[in-house]
C-alpha atoms as a PDB file:
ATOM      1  CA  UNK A   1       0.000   0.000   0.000  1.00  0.00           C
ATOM      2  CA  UNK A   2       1.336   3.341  -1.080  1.00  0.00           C
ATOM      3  CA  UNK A   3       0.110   5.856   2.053  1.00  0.00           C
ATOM      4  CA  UNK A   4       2.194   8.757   3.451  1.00  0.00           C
ATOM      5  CA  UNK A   5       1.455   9.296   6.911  1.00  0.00           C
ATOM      6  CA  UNK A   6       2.707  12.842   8.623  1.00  0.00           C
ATOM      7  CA  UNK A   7       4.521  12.683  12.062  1.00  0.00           C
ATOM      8  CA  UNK A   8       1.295  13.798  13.534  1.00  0.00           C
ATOM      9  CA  UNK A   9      -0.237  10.488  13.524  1.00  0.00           C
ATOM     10  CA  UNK A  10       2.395   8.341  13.033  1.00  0.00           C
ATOM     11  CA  UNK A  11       0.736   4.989  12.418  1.00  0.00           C
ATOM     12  CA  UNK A  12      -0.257   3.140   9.246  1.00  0.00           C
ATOM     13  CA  UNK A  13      -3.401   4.223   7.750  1.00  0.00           C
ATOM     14  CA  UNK A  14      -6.673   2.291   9.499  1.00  0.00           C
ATOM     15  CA  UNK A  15      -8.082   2.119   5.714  1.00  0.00           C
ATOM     16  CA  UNK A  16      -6.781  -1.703   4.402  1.00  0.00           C
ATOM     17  CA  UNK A  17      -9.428  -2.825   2.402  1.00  0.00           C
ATOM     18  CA  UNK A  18     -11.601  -1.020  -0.764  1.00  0.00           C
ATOM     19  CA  UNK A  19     -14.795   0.244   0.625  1.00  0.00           C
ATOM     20  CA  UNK A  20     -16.417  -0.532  -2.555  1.00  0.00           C
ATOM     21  CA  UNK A  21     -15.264  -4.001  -3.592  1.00  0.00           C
ATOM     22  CA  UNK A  22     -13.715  -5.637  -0.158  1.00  0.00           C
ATOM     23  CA  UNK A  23     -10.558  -6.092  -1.944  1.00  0.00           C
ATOM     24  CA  UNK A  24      -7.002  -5.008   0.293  1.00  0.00           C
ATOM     25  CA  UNK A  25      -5.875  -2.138  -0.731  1.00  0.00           C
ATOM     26  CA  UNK A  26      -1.846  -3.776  -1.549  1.00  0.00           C
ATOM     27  CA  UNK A  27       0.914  -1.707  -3.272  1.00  0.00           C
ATOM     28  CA  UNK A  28      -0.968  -1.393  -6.106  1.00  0.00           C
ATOM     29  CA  UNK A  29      -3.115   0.929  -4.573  1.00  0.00           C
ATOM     30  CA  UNK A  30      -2.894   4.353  -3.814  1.00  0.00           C
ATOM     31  CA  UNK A  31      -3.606   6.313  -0.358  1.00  0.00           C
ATOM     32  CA  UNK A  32      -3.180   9.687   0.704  1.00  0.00           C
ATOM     33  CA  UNK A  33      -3.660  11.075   4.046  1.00  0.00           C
ATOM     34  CA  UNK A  34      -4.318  14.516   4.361  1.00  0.00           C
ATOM     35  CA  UNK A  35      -6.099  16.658   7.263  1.00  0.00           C
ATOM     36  CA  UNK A  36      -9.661  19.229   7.323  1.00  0.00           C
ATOM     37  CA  UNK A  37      -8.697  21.028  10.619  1.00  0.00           C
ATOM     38  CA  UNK A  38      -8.845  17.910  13.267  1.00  0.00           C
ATOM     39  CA  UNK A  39     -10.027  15.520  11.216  1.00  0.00           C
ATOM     40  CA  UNK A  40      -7.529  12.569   9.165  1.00  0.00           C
ATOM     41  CA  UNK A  41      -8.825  12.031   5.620  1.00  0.00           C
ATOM     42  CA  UNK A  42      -7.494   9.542   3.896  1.00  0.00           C
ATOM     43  CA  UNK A  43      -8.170   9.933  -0.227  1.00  0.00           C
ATOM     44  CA  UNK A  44      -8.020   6.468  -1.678  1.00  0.00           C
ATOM     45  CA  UNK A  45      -8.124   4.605  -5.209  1.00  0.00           C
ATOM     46  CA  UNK A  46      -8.547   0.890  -5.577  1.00  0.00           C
ATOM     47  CA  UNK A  47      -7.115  -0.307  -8.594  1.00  0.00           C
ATOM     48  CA  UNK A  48      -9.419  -3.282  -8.750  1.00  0.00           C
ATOM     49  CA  UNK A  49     -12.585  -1.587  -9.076  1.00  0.00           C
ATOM     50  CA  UNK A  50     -10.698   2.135  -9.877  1.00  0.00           C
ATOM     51  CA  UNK A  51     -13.279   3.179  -6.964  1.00  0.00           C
ATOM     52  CA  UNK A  52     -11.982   6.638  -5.503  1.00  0.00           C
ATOM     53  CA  UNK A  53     -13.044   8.246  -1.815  1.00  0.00           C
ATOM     54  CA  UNK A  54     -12.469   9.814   1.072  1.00  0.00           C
ATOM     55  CA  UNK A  55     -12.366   8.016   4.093  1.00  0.00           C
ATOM     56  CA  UNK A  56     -12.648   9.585   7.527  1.00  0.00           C
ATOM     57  CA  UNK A  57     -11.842   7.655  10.423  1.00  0.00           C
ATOM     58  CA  UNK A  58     -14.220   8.242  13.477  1.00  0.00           C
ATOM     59  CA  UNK A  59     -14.124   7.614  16.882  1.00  0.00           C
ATOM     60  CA  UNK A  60     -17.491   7.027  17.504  1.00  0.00           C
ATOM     61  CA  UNK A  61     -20.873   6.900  15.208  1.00  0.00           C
ATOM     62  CA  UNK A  62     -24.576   7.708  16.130  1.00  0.00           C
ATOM     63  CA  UNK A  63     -26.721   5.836  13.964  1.00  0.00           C
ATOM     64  CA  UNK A  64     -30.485   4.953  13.604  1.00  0.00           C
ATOM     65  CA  UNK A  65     -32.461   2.064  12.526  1.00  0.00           C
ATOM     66  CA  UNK A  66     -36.164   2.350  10.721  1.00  0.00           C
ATOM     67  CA  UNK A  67     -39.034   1.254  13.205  1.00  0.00           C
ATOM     68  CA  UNK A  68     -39.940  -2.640  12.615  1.00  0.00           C
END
């Protein structure tokens, strides 16, 4: 996986496999992590599927679900 990480977060990037098509995201792939204020983006393209996004990692998600 290509990724460039800053010293401000320091780790690999949490985004391994194409959100699209499931398939891991390997050194063919390309991902680029930028930052919007606080937030980590990380811009991706899957050369399986040639799917392209941005990916936000989040701490924690509020959802709903439709009444049954």
């Amino acid at each position: 996986m290509t990724a460039q990480t800053g010293a401000r977060s320091g780790s690999r990037p949490p985004v391994a496999f194409c959100p699209h098509c499931g398939r891991s995201l390997n050194h063919q792939a390309f991902v680029q992590e930028y930052w919007t204020g606080q937030s980590r983006v990380f811009h991706l393209w899957c050369r399986a599927c040639r799917f392209t996004a941005d990916v936000v990692p989040t701490e924690r998600m509020l959802g709903h679900e439709p009444a049954h």
